[in-house]
PDB file of N, CA and C in Angstrom:
ATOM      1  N   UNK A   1     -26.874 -68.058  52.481  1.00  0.00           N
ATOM      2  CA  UNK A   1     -25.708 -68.048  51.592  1.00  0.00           C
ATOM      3  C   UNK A   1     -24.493 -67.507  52.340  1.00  0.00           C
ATOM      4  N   UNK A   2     -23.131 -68.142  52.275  1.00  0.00           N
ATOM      5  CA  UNK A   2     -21.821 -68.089  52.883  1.00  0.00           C
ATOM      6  C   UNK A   2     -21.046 -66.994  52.427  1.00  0.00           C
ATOM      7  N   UNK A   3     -20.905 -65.757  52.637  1.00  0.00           N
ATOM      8  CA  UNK A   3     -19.919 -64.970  51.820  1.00  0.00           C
ATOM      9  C   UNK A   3     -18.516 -65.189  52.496  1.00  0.00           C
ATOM     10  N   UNK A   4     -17.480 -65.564  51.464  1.00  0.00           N
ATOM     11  CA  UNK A   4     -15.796 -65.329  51.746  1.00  0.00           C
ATOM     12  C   UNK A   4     -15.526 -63.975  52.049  1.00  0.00           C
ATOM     13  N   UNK A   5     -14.778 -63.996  53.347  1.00  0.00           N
ATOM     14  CA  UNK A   5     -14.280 -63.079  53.697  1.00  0.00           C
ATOM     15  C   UNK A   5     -12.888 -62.922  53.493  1.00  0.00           C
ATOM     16  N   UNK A   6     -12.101 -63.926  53.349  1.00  0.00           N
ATOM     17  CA  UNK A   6     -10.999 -64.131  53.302  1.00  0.00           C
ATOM     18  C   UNK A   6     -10.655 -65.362  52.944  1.00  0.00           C
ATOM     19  N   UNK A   7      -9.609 -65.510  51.807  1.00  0.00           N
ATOM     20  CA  UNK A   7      -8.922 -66.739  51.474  1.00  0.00           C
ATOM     21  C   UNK A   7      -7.401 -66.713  51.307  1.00  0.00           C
ATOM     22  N   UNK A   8      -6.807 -67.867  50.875  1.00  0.00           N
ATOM     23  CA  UNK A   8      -5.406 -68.061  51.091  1.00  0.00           C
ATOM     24  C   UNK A   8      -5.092 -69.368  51.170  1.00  0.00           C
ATOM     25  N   UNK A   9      -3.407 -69.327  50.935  1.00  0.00           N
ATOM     26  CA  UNK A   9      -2.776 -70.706  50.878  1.00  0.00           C
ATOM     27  C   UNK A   9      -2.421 -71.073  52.246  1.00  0.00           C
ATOM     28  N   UNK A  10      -2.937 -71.987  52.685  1.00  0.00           N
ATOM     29  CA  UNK A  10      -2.424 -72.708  53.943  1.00  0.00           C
ATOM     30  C   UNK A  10      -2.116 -74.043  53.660  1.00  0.00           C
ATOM     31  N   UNK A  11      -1.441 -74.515  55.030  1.00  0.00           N
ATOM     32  CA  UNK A  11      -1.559 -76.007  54.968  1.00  0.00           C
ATOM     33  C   UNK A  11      -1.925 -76.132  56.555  1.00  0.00           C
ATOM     34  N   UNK A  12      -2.492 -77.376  56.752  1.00  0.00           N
ATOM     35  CA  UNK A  12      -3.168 -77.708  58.152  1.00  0.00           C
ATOM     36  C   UNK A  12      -2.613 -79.341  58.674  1.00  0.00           C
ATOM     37  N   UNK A  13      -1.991 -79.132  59.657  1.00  0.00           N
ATOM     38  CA  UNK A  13      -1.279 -80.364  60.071  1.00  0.00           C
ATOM     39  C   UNK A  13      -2.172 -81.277  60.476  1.00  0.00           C
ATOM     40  N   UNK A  14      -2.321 -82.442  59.858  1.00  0.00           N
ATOM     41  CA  UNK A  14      -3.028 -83.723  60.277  1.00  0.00           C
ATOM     42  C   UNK A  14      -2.147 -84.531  60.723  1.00  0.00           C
ATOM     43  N   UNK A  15      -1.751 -84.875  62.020  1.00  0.00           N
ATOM     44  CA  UNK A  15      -0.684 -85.507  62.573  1.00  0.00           C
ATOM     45  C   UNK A  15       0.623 -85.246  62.338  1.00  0.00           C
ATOM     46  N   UNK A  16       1.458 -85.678  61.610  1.00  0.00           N
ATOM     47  CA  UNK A  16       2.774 -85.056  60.986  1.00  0.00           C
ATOM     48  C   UNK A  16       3.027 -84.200  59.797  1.00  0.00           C
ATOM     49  N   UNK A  17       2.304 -84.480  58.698  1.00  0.00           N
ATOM     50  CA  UNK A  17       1.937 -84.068  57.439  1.00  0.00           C
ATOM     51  C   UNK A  17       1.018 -82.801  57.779  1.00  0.00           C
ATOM     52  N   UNK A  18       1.803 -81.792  57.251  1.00  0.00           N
ATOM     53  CA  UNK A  18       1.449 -80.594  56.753  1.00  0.00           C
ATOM     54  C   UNK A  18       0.334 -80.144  55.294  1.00  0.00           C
ATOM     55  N   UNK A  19      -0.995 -80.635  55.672  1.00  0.00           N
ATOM     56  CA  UNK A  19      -1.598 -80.776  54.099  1.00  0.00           C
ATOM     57  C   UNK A  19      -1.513 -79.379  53.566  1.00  0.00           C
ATOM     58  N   UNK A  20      -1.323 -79.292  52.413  1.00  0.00           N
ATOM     59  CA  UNK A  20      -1.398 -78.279  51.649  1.00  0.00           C
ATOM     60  C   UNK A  20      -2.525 -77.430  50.786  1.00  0.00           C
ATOM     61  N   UNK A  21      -3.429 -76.943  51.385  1.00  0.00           N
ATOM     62  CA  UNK A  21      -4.318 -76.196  50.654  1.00  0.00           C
ATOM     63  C   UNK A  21      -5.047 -75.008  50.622  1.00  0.00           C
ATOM     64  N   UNK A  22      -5.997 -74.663  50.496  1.00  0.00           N
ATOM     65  CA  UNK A  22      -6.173 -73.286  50.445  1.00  0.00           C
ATOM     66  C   UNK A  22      -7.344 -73.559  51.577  1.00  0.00           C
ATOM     67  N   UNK A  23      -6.989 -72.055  52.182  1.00  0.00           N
ATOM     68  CA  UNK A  23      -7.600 -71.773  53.563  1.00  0.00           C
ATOM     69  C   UNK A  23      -8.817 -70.710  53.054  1.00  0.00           C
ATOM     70  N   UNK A  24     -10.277 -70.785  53.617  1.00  0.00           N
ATOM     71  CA  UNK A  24     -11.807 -70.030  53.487  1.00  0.00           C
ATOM     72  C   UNK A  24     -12.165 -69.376  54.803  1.00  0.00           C
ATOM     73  N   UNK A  25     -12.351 -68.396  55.133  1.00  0.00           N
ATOM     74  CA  UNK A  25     -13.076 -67.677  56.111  1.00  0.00           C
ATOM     75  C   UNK A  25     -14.070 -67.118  55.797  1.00  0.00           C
ATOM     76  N   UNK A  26     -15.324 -67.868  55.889  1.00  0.00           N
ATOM     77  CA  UNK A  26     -16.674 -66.842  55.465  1.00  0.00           C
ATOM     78  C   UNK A  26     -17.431 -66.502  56.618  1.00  0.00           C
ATOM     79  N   UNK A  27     -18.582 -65.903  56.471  1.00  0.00           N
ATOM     80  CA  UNK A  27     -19.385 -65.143  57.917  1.00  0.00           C
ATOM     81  C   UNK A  27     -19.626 -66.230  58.629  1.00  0.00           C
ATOM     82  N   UNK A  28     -19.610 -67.587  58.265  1.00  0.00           N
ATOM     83  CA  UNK A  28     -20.035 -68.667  58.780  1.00  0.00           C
ATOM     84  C   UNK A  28     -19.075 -69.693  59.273  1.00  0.00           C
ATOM     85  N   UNK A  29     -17.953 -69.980  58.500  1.00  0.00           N
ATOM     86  CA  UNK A  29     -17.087 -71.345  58.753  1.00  0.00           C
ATOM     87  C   UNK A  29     -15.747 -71.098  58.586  1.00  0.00           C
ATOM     88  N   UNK A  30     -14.506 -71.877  58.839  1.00  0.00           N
ATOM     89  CA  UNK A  30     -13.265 -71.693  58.276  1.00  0.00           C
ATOM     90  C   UNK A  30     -13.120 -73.539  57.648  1.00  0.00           C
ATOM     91  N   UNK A  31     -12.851 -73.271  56.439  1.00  0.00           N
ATOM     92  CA  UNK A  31     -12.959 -74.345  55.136  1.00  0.00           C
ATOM     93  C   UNK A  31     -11.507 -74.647  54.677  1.00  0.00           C
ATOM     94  N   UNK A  32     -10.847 -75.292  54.911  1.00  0.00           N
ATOM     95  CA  UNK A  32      -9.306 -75.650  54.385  1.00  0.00           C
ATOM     96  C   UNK A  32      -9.720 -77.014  53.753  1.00  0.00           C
ATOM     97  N   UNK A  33      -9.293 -76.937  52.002  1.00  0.00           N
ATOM     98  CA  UNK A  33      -9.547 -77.734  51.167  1.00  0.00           C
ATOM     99  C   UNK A  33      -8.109 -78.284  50.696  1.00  0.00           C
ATOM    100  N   UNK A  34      -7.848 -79.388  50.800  1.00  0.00           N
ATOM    101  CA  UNK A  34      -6.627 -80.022  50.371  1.00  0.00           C
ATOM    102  C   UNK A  34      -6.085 -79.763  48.950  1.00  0.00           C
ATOM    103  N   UNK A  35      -5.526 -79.776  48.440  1.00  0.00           N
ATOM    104  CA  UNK A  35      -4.753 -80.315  47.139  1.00  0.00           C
ATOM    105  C   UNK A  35      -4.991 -81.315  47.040  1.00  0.00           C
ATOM    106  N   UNK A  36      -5.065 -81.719  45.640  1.00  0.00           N
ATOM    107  CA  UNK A  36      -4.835 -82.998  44.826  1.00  0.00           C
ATOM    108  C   UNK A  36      -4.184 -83.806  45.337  1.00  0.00           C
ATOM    109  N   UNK A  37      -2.335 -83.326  45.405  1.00  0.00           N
ATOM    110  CA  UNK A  37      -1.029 -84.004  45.480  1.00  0.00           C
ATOM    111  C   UNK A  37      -0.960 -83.963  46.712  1.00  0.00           C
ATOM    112  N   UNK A  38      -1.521 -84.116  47.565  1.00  0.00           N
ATOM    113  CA  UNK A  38      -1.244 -84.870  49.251  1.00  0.00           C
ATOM    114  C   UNK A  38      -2.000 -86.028  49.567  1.00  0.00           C
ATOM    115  N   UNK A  39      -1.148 -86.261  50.366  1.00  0.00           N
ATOM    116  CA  UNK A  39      -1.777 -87.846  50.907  1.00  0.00           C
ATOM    117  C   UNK A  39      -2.951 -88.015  51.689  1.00  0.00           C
ATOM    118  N   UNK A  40      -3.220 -87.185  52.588  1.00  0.00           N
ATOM    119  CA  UNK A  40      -4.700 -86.636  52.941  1.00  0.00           C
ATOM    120  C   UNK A  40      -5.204 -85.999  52.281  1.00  0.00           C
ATOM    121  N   UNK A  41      -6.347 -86.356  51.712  1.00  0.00           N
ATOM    122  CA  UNK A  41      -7.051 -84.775  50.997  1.00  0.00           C
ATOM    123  C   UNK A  41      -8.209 -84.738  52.099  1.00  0.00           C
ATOM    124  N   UNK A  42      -8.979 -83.737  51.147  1.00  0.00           N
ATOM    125  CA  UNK A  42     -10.517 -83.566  51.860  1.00  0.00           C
ATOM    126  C   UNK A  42     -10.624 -82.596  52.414  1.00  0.00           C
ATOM    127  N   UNK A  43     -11.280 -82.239  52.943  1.00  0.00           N
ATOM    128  CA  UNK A  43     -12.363 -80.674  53.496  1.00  0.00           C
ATOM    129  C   UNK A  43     -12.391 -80.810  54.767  1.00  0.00           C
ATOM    130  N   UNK A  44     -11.780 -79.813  55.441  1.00  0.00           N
ATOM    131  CA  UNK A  44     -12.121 -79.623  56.815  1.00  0.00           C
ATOM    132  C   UNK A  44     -13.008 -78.537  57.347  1.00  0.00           C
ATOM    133  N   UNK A  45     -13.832 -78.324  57.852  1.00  0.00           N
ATOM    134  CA  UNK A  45     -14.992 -77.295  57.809  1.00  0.00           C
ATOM    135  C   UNK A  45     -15.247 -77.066  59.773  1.00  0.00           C
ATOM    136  N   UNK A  46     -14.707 -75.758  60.394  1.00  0.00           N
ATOM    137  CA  UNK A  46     -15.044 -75.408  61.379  1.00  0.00           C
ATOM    138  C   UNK A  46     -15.786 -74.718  61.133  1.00  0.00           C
ATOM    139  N   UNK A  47     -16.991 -74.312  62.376  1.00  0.00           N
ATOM    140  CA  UNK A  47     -18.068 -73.303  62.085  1.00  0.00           C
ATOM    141  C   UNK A  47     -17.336 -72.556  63.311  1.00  0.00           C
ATOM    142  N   UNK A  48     -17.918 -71.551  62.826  1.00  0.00           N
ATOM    143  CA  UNK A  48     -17.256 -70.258  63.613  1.00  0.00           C
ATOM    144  C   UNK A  48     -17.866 -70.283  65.310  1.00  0.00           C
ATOM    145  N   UNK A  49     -18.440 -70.899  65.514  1.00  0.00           N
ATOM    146  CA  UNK A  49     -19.788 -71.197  67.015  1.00  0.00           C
ATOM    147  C   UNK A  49     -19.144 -72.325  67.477  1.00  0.00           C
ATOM    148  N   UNK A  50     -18.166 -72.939  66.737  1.00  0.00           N
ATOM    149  CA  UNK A  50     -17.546 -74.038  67.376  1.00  0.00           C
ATOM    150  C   UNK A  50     -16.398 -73.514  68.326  1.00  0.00           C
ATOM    151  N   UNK A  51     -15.663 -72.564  67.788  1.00  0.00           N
ATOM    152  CA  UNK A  51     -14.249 -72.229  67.982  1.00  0.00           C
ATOM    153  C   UNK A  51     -13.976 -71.316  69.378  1.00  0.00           C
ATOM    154  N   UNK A  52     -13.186 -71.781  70.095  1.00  0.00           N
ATOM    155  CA  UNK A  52     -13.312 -71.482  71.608  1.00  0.00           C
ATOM    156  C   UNK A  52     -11.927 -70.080  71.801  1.00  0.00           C
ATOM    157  N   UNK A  53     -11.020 -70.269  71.208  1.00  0.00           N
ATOM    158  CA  UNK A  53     -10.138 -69.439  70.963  1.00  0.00           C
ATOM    159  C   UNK A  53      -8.996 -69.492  69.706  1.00  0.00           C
ATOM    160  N   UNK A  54      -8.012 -68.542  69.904  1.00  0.00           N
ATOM    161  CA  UNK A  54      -6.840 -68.743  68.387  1.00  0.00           C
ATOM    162  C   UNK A  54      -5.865 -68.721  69.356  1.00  0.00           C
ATOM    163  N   UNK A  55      -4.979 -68.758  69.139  1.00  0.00           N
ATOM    164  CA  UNK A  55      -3.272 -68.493  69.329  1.00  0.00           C
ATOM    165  C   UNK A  55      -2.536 -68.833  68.265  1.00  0.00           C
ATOM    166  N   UNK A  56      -1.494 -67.743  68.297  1.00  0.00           N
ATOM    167  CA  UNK A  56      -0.090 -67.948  67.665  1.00  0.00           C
ATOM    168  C   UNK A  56       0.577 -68.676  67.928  1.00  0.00           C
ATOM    169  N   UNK A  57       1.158 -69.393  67.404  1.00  0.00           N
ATOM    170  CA  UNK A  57       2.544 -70.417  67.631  1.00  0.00           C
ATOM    171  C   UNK A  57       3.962 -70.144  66.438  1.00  0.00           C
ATOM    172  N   UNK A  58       4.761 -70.889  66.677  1.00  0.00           N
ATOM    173  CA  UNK A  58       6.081 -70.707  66.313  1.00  0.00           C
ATOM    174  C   UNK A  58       6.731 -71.783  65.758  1.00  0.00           C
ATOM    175  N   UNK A  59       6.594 -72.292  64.084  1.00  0.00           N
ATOM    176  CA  UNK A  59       7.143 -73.422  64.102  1.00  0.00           C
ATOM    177  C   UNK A  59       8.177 -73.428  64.184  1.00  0.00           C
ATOM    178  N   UNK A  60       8.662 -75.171  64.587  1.00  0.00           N
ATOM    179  CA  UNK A  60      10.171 -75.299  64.918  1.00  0.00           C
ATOM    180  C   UNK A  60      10.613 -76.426  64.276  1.00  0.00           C
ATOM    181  N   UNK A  61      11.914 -75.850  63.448  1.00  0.00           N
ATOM    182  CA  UNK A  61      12.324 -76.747  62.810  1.00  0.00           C
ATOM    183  C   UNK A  61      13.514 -77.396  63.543  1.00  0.00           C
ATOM    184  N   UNK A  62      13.779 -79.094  63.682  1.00  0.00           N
ATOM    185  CA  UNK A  62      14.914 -79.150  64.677  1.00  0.00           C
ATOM    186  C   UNK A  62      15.540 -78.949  66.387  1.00  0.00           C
ATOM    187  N   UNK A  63      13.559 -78.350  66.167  1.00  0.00           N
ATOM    188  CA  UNK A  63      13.763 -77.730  68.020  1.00  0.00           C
ATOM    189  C   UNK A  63      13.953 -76.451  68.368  1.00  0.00           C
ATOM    190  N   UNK A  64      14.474 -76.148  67.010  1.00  0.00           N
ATOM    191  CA  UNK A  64      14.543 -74.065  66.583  1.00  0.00           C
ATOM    192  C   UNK A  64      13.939 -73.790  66.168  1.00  0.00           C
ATOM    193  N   UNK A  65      13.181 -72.406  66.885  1.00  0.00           N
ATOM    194  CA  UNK A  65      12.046 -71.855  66.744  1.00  0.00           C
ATOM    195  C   UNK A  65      11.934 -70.662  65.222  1.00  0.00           C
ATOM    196  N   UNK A  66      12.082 -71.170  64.034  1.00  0.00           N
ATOM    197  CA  UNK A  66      12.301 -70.285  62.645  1.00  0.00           C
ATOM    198  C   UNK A  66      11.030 -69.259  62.485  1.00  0.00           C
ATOM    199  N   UNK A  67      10.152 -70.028  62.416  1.00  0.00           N
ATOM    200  CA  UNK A  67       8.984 -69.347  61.126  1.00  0.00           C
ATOM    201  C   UNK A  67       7.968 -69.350  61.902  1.00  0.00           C
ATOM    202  N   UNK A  68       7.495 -67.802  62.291  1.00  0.00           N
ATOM    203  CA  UNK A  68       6.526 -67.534  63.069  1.00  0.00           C
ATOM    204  C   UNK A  68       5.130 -66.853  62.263  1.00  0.00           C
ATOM    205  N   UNK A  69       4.368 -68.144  61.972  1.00  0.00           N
ATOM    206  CA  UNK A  69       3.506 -68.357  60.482  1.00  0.00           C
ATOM    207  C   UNK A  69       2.459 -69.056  61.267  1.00  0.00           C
ATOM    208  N   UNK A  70       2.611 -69.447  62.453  1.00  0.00           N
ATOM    209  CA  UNK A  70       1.177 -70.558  62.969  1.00  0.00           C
ATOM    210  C   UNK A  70      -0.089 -69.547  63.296  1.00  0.00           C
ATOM    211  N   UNK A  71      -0.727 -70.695  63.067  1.00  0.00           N
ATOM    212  CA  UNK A  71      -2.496 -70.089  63.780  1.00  0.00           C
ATOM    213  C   UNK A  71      -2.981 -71.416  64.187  1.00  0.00           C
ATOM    214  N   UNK A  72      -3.107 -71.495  65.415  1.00  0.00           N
ATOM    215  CA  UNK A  72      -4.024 -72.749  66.178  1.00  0.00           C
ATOM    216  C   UNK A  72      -5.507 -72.217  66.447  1.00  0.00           C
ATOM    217  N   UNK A  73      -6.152 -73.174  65.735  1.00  0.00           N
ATOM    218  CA  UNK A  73      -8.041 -73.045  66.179  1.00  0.00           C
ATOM    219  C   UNK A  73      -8.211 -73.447  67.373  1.00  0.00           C
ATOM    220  N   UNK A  74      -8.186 -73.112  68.145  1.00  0.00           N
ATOM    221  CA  UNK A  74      -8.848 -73.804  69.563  1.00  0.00           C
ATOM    222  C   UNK A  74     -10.644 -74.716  69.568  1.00  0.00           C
ATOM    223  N   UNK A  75     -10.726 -75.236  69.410  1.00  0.00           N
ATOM    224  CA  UNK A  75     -12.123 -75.679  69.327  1.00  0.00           C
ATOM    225  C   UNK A  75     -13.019 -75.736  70.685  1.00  0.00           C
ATOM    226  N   UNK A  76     -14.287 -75.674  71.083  1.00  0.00           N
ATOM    227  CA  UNK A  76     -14.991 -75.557  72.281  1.00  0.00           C
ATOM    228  C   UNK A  76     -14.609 -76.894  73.028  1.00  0.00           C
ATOM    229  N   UNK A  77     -14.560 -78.094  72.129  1.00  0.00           N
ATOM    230  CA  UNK A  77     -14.556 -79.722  72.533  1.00  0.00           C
ATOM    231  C   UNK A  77     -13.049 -79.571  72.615  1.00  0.00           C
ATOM    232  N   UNK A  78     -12.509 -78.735  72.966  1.00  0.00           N
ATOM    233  CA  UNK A  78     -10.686 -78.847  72.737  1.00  0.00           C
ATOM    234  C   UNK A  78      -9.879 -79.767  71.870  1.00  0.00           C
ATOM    235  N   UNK A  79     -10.146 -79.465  70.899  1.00  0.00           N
ATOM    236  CA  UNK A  79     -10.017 -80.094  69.058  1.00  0.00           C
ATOM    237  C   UNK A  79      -8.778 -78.441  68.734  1.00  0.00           C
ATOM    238  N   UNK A  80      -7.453 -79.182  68.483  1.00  0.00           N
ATOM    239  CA  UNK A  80      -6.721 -78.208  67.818  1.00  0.00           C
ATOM    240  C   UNK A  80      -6.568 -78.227  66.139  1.00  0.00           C
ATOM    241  N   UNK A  81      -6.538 -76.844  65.713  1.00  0.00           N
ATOM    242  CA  UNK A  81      -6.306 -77.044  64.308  1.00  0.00           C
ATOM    243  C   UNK A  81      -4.724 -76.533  64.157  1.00  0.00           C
ATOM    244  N   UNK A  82      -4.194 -76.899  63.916  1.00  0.00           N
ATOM    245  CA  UNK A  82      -2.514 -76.214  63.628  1.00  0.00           C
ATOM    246  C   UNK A  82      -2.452 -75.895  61.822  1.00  0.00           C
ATOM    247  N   UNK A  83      -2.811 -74.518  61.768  1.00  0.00           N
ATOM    248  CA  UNK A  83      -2.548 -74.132  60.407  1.00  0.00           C
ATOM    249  C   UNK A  83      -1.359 -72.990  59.851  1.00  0.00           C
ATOM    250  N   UNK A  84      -0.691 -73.060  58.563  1.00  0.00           N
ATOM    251  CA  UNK A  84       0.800 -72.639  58.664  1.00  0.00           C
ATOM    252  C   UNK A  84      -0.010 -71.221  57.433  1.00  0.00           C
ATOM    253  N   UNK A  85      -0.175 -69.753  57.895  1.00  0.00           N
ATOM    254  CA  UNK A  85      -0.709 -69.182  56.766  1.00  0.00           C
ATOM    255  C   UNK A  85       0.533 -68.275  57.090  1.00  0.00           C
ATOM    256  N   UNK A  86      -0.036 -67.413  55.886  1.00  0.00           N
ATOM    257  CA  UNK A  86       0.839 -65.959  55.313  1.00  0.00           C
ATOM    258  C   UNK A  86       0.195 -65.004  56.004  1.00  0.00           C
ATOM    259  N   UNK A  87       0.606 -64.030  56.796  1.00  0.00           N
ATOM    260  CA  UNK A  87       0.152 -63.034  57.341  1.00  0.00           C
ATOM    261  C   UNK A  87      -0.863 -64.016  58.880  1.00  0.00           C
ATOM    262  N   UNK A  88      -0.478 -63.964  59.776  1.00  0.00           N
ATOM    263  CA  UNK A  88      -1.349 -64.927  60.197  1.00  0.00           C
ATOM    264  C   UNK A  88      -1.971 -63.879  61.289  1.00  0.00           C
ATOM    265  N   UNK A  89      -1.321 -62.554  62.124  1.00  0.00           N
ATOM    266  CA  UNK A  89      -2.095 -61.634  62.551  1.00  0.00           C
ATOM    267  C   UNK A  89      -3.607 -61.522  61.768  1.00  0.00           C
ATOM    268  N   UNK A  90      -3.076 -61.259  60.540  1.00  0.00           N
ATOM    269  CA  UNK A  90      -4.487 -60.839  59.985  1.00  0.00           C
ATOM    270  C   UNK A  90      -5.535 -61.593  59.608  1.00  0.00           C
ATOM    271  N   UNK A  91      -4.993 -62.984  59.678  1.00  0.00           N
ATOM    272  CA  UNK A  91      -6.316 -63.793  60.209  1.00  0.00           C
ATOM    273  C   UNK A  91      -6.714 -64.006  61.146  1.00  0.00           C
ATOM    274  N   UNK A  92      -5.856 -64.128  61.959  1.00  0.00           N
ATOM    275  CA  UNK A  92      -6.312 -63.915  63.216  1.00  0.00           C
ATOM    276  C   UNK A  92      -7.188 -62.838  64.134  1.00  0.00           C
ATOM    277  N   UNK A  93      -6.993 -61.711  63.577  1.00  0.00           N
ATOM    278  CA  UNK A  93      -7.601 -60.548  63.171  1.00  0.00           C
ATOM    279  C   UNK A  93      -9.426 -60.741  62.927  1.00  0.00           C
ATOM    280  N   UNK A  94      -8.867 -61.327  61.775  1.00  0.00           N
ATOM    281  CA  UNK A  94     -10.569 -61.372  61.082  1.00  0.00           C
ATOM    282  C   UNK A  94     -11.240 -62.504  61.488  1.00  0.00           C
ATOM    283  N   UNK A  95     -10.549 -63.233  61.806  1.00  0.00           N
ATOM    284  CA  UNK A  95     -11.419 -64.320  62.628  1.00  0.00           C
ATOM    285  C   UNK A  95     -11.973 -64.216  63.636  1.00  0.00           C
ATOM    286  N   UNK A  96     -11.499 -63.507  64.955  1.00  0.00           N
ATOM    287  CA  UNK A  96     -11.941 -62.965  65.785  1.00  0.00           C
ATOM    288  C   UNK A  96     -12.868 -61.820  65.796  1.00  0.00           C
ATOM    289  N   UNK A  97     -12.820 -60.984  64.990  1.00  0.00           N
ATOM    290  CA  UNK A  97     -13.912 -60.215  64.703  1.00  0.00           C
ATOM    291  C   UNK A  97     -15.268 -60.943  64.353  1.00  0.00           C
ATOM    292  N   UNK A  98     -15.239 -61.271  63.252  1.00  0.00           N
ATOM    293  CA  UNK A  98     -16.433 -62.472  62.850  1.00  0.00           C
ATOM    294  C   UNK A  98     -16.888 -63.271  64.319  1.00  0.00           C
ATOM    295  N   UNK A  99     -16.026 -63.631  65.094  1.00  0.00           N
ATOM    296  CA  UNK A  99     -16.764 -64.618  66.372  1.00  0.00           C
ATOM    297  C   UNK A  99     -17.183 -63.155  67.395  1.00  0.00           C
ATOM    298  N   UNK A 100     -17.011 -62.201  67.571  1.00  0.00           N
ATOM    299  CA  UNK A 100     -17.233 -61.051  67.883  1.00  0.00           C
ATOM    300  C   UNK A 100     -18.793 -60.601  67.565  1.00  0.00           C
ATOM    301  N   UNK A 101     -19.395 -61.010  66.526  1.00  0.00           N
ATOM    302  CA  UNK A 101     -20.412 -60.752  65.712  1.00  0.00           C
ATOM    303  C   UNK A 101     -21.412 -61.827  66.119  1.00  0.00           C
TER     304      UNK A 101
END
């Protein structure tokens, strides 16, 4: 059984489109579930044994660097996830701990 460690509103860029949904960190996976009202929906499911590193990034609107809100999944197969959260140290934080474990 999966316990949540952490949840939240994210959105996760699938090519240009920023999907909008809520972001899962349990002892096991990170789970970003779409909204209804986007044009991609669906479930994206990393396991934590997949994930090779994180970094911060800086989105840019226009080429200007505004809103420093990113978290990139690094994947082992070098698969990026580009996700836009609230507080993103502190997922970053807890995510790394958990792969720590």
């Amino acid at each position: 059984m999966e316990n949540i460690v952490k949840q939240g509103m994210a959105n996760l860029f699938k090519g240009k489109e920023g999907v909008g949904g809520k972001l899962y960190l349990t002892d096991q996976q990170l789970i970003h579930k779409a909204h209804k009202a986007n044009i991609q929906r669906g479930k994206v499911e990393i396991n934590l044994i997949d994930i090779d590193h994180l970094e911060l990034y800086t989105n840019k609107i226009f080429g200007i660097s505004l809103i420093k809100n990113g978290l990139m999944v690094v994947a082992k197969d070098g698969k990026q996830y580009k996700f836009v959260v609230n507080k993103r140290e502190d997922w970053k934080r807890e995510i790394e701990r958990l792969l720590e474990n």
